[in-house]
Protein backbone atom coordinates (compact mmCIF):
# COMPACT_ATOMS: atom_id res chain seq x y z
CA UNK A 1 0.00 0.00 0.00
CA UNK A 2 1.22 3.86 -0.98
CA UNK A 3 2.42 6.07 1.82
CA UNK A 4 -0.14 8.24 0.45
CA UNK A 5 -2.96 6.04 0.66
CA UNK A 6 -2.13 5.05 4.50
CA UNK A 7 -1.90 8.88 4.94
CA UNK A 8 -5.32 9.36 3.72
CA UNK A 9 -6.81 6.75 4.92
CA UNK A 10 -5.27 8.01 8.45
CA UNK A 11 -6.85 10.99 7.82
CA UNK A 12 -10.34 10.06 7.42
CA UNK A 13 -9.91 7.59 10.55
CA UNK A 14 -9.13 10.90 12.61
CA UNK A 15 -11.71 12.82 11.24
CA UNK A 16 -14.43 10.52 11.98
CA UNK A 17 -13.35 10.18 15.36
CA UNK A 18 -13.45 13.53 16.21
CA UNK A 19 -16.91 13.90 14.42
CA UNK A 20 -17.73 11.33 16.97
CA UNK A 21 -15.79 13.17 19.70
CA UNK A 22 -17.83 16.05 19.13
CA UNK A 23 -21.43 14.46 19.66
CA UNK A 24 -23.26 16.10 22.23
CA UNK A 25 -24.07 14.09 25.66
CA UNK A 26 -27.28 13.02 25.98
CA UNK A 27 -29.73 15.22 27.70
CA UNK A 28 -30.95 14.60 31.14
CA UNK A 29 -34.82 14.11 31.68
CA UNK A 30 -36.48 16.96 33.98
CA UNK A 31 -37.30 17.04 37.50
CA UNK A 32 -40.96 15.79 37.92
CA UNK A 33 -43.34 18.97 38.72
CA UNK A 34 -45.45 18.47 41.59
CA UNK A 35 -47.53 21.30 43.26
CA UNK A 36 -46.93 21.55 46.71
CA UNK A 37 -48.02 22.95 49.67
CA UNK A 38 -46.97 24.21 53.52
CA UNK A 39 -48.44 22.50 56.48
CA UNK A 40 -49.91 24.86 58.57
CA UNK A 41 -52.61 24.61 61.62
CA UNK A 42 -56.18 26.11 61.29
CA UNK A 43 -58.60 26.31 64.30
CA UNK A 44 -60.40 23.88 64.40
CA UNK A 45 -63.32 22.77 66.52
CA UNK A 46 -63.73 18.99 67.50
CA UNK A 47 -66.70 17.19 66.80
CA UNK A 48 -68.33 13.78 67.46
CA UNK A 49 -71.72 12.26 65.79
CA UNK A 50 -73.73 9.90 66.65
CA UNK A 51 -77.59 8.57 65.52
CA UNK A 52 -80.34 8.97 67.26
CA UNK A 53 -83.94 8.37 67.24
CA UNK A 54 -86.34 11.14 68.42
CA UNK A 55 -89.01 10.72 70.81
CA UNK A 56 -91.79 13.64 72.11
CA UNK A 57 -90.86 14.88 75.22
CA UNK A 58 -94.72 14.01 75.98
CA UNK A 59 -96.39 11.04 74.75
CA UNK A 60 -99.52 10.33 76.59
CA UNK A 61 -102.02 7.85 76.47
CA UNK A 62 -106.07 8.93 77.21
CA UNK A 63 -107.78 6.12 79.41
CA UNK A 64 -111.32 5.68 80.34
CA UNK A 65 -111.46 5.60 84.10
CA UNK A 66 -114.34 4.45 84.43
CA UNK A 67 -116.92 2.42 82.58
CA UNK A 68 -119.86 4.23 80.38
CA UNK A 69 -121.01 4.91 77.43
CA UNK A 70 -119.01 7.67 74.80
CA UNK A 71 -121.55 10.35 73.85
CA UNK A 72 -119.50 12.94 72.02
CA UNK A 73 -116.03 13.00 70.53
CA UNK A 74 -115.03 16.87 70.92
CA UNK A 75 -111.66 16.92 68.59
CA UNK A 76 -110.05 16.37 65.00
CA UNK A 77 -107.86 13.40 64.56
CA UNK A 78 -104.45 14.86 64.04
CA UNK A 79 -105.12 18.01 64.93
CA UNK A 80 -103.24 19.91 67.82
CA UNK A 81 -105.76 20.27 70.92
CA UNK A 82 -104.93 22.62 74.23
CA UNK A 83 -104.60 21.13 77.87
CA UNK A 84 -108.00 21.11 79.59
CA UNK A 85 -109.88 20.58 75.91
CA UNK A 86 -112.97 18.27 76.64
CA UNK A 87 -111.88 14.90 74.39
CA UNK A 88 -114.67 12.62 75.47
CA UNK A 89 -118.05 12.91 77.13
CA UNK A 90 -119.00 9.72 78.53
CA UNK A 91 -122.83 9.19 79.57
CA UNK A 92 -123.03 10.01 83.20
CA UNK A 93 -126.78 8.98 83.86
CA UNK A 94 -125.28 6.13 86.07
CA UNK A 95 -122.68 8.32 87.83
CA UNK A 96 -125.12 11.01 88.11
CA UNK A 97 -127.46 8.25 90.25
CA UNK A 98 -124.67 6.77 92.20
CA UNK A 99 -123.56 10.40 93.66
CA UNK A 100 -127.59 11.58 94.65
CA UNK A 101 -127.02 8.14 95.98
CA UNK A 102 -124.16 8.75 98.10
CA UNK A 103 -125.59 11.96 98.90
CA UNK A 104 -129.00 10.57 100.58
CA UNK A 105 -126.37 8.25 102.73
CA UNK A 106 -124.77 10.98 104.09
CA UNK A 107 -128.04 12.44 104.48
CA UNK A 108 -129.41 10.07 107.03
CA UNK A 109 -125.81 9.27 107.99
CA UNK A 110 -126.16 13.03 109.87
CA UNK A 111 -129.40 12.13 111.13
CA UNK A 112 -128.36 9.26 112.82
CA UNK A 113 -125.11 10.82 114.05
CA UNK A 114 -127.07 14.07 115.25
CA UNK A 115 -129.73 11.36 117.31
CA UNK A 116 -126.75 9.35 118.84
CA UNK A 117 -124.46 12.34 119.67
CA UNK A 118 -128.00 14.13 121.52
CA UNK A 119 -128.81 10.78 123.33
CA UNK A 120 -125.26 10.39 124.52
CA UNK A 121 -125.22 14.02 125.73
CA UNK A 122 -128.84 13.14 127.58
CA UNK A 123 -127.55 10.32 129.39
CA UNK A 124 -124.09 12.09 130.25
CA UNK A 125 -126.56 14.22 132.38
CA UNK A 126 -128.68 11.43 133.78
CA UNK A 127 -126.05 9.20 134.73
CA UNK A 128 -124.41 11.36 137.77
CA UNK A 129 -128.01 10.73 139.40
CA UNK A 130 -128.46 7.12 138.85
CA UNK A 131 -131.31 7.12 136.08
CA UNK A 132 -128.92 5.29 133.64
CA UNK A 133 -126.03 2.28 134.52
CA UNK A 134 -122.48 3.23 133.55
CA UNK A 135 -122.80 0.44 131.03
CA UNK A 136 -126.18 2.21 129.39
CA UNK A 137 -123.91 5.33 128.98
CA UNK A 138 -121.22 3.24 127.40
CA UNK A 139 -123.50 1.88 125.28
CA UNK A 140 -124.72 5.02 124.42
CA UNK A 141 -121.48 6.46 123.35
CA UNK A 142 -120.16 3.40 121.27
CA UNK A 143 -123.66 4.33 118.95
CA UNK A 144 -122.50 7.55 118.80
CA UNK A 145 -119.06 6.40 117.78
CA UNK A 146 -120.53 4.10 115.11
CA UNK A 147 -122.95 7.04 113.76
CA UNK A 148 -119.72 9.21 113.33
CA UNK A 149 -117.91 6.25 111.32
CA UNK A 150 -121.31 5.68 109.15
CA UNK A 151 -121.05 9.61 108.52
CA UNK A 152 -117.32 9.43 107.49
CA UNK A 153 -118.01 6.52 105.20
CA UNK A 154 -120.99 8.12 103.85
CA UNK A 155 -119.10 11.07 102.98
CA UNK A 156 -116.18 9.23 101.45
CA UNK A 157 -118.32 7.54 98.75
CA UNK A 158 -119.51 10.68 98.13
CA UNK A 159 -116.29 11.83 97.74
CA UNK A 160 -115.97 9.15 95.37
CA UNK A 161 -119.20 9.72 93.48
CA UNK A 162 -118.21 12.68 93.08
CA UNK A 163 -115.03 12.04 91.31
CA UNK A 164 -116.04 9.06 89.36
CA UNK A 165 -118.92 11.50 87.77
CA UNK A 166 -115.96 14.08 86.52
CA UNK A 167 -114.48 10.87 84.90
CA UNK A 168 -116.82 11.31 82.46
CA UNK A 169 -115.85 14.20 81.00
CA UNK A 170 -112.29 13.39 79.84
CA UNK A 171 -109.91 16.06 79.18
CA UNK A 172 -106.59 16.54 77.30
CA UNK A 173 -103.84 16.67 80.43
CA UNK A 174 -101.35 18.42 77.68
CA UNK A 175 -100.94 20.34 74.71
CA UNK A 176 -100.01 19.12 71.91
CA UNK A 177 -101.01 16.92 68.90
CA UNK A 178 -103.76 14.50 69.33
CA UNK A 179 -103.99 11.28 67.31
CA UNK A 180 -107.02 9.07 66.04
CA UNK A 181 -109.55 7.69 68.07
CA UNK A 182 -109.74 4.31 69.09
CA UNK A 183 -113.43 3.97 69.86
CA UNK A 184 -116.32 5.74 68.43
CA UNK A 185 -119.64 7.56 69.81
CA UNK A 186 -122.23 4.76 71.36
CA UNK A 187 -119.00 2.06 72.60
CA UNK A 188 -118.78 1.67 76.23
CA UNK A 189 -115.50 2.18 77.69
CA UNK A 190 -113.58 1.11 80.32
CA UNK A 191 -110.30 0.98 82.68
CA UNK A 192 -109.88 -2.06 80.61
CA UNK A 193 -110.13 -0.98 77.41
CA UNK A 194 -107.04 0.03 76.78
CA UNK A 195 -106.33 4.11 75.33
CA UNK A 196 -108.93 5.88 73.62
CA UNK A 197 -106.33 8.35 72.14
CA UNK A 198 -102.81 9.60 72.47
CA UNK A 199 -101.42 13.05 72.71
CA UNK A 200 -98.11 13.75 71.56
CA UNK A 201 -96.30 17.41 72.89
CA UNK A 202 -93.81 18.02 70.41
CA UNK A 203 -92.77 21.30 71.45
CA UNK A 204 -89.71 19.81 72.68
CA UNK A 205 -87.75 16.97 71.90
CA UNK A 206 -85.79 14.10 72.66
CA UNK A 207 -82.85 12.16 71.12
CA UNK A 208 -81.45 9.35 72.76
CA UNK A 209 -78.13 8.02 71.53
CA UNK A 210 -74.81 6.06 73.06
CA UNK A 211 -71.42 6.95 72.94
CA UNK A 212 -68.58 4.71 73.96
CA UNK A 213 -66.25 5.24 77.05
CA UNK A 214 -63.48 6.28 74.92
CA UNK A 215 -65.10 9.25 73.64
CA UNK A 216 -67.41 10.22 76.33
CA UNK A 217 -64.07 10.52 78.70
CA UNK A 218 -62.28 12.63 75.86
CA UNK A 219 -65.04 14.58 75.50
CA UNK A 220 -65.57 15.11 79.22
CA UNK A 221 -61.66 16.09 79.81
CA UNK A 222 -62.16 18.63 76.99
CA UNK A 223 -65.07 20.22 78.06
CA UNK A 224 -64.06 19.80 81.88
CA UNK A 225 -60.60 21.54 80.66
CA UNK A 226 -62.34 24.49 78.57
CA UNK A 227 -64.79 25.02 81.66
CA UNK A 228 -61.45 25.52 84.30
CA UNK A 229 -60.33 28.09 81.54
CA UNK A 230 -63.39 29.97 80.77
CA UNK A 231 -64.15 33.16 82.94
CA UNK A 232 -66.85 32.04 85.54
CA UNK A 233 -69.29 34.54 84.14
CA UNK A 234 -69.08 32.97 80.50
CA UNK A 235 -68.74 28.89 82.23
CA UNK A 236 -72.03 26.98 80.97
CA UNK A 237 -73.37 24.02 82.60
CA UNK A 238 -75.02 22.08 79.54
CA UNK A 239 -73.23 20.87 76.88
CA UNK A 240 -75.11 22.18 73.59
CA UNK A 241 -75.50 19.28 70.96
CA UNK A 242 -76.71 19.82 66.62
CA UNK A 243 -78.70 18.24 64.70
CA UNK A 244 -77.67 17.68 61.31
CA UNK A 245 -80.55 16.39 58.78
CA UNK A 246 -78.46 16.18 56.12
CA UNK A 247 -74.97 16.72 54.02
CA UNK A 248 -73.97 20.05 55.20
CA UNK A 249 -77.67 21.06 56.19
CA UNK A 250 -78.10 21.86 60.15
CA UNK A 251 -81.34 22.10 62.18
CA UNK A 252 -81.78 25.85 63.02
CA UNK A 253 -82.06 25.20 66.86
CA UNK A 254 -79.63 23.82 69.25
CA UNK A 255 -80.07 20.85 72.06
CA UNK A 256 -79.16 20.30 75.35
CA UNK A 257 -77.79 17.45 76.90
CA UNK A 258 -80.35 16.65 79.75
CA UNK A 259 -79.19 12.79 81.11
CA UNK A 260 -76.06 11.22 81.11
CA UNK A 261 -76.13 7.36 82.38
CA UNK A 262 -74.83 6.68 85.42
CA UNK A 263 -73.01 3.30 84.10
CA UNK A 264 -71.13 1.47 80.76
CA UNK A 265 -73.15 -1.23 79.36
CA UNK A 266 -70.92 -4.06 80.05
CA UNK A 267 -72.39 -5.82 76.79
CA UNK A 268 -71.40 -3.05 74.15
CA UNK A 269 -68.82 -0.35 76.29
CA UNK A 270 -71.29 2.48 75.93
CA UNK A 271 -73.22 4.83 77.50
CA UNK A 272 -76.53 6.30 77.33
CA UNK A 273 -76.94 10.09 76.46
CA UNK A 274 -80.08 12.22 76.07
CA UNK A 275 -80.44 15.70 74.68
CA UNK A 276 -83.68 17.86 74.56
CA UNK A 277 -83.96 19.85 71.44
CA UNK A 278 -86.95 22.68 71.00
CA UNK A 279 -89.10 22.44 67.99
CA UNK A 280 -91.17 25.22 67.86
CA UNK A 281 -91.81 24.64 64.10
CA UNK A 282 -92.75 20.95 64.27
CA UNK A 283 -90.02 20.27 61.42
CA UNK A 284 -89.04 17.32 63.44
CA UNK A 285 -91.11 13.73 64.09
CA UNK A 286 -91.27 11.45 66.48
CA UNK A 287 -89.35 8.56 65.08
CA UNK A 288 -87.09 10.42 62.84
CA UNK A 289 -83.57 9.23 62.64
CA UNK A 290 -80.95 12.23 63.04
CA UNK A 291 -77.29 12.67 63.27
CA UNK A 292 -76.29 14.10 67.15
CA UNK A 293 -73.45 16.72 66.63
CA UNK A 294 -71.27 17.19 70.13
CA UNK A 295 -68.87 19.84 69.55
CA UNK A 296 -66.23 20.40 72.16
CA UNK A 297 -65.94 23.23 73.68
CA UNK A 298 -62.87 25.54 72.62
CA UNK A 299 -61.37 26.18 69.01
CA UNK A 300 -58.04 24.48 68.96
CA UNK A 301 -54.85 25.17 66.47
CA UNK A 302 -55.30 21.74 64.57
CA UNK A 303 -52.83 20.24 61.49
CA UNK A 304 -54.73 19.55 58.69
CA UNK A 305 -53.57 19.10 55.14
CA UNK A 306 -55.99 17.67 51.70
CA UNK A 307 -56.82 14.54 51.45
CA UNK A 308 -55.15 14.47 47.91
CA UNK A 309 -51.66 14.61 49.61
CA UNK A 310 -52.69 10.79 51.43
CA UNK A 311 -51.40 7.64 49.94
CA UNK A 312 -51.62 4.68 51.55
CA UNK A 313 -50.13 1.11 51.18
CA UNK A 314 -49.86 -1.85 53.67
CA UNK A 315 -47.66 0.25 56.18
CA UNK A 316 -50.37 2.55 56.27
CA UNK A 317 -51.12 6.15 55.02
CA UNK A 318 -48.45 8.62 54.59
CA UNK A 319 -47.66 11.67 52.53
CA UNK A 320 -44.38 12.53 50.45
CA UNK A 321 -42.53 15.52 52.11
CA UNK A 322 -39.72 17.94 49.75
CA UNK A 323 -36.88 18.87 51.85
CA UNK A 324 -34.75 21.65 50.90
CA UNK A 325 -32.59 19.53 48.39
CA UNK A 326 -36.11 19.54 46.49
CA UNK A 327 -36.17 15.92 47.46
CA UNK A 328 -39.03 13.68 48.33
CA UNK A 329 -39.25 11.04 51.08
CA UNK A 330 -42.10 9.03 52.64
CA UNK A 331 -43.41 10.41 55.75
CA UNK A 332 -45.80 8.08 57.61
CA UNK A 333 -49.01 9.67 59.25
CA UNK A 334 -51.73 9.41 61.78
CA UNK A 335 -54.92 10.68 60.53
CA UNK A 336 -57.64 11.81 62.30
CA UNK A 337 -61.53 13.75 61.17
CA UNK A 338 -61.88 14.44 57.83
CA UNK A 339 -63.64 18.20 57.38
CA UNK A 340 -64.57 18.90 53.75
CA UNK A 341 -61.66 18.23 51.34
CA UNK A 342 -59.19 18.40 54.19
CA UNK A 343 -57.98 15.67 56.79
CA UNK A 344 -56.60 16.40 60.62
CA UNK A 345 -53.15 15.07 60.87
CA UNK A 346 -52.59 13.80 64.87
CA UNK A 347 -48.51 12.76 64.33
CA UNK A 348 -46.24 12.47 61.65
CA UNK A 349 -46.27 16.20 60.36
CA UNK A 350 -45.83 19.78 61.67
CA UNK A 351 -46.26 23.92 60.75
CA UNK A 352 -43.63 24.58 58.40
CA UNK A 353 -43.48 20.52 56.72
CA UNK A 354 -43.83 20.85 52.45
CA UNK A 355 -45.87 17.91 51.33
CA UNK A 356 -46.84 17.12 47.68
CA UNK A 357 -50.54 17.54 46.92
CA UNK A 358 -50.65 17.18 43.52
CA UNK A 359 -48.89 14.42 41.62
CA UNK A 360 -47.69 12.08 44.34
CA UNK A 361 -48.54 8.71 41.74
CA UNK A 362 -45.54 10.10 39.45
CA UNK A 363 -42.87 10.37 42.15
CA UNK A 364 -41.00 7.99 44.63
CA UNK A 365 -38.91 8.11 47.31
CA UNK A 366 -35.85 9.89 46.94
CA UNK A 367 -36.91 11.47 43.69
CA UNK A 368 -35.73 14.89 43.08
CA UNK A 369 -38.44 17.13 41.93
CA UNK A 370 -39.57 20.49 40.57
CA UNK A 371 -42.08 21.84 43.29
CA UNK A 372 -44.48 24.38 42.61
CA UNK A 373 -45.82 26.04 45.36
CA UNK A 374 -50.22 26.16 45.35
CA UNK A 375 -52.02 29.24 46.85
CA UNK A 376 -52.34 29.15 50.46
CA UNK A 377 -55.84 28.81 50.88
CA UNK A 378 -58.23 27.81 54.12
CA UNK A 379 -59.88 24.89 52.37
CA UNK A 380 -57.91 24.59 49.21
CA UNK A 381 -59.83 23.20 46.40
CA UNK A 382 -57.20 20.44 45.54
CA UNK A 383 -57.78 17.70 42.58
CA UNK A 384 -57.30 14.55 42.83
């Protein structure tokens, strides 16, 4: 081979491997953007539901008391009736005889007692002289003694008469709304025939519900806490309860607590609550399921962050935090109430943390990333 052809051939071989010297290095792929966000506290107000089934505060059932005939029905089924409103008139003919009855005893009951009580007076004066025995005078005053008992019985079935005879007309003993009648105009009633009507008050009412020994004491420290704190001018004995009838949607008037049992059912670890709630509109019925909101007492400086920030796996639910380095690392979490789009965090995270709320699926561990910051916002509006 020619010295010129090596030459050229040498050449070319440089050439091309500086070409190939001079390719550029492959570019590196760009930091995953994720949008994050600050953990910060918000106050928060505690909260605890629990279902309940209302009752009336009044529920009561109208008896016949005693036995007769109805003659008038004085009310609409369903409609709401007044305390003292005449329900029922019974026939009183009967009662009406038994008390002129009882009267005409006690009548000639106070005849006879006026006779024995003048003859025992009579002999008190004959007996110093010897006209009547000691035992004639003693007789004398035991009739007098048995005409004063015949009185006092006489007047007692009066007394009686009397009262059986108001039976008859039968009055409402509450306010409030009256339900269908049981009988009709011509039965005869009786003690033993059961209720004739009911009459539910529903001005006020009550909720029943159980909460378990783990959150009653919570609850109870909080509230017993607040109360030690609170000036004693603004300190409140009841604990004020909600009613929520649905998603977001509150009754307009708040409860009371009025009961607390005195004892854990052994069977299911709870404990028997009741609250009184007014109802001055009748928007609530007895029977009616509701949700019982307890809120504790005092606003508290509470982590939350979004719920979009939350993965979970089997180790449990964590969130990704960005150090400064801009890298991302598993922080495990204890969760607590969820409130709206947000979730209370009880450990893993503090004020000041950065945690990913927006494309945590694309990252891992370790992963370096591009964060972008969201807007701060109370309840941020975060997709998923």
């Amino acid at each position: 081979m020619s010295k010129t052809y090596i030459s050229l051939f040498t050449l070319f071989s440089l050439v091309w491997v500086g070409l190939l010297g001079c390719k550029p290095a492959p570019q590196q792929a760009p930091d995953v953007e994720v949008v994050v966000q600050k953990v910060k506290s918000f106050p928060y107000r505690g909260t605890a539901s629990f279902v309940g089934r209302l009752n009336a505060s009044s529920d009561v059932k109208i008896l016949a008391r005693v036995k007769a005939k109805i003659e008038s029905i004085n009310f609409s089924e369903g409609r709401e009736i007044k305390s003292g409103s005449v329900l029922f008139k019974l026939n009183d003919d009967e009662l009406q005889a038994q008390k002129k009855q009882s009267e005409a005893e006690v009548s000639r009951s106070q005849s006879a007692l006026n006779a024995a009580d003048k003859n025992y007076k009579r002999g008190q004066e004959l007996a110093p002289d010897g006209y009547i025995s000691s035992s004639e005078l003693d007789a004398l005053e035991a009739k007098l003694q048995e005409a004063q008992s015949a009185l006092a019985s006489a007047k007692a079935k009066l007394d009686n008469a009397k009262v059986d005879l108001s039976y008859a007309t039968i009055e409402a003993p509450i306010s409030g709304k009256i339900g269908r009648s049981i009988y009709s105009v011509g039965d005869v009633v009786s003690p033993e025939s059961g209720e004739l009507t009911t009459i539910v008050s529903t001005n006020n009412m009550e909720v029943p519900f159980f909460v378990s020994e783990k959150i009653y004491w919570r609850m109870a420290k909080k509230f017993t806490e607040a109360r030690a704190k609170m000036p004693r001018a603004e300190r409140r004995d009841e604990v004020v309860i909600k009613i929520a009838l649905e998603k977001d949607e509150f009754y307009p008037h708040e409860g009371k607590i009025t009961f607390v049992s005195n004892r854990v059912d052994p069977k299911t670890g709870t404990m028997e609550v009741r609250a009184t709630i007014p109802n001055p509109e009748g928007m609530l019925k007895p029977g009616q399921y509701v949700n019982v909101i307890v809120e504790e007492p005092v606003e508290v400086a509470t982590v939350m962050i979004p719920q979009s920030a939350v993965q979970s796996d089997q180790q449990g639910e964590f969130v990704m935090v960005v150090d400064d380095k801009k890298k991302v690392s598993r922080q495990n979490v204890g969760l607590g109430e969820r409130v709206d789009v947000m979730v209370i965090v009880n450990k893993g995270l503090k004020n000041g943390d950065t945690i990913v709320i927006q494309g945590v699926q694309r990252i891992r561990s370790g992963q370096k990333v591009n964060p972008i910051k969201a807007e701060d916002r109370t309840v941020p509006e975060i997709e998923g």
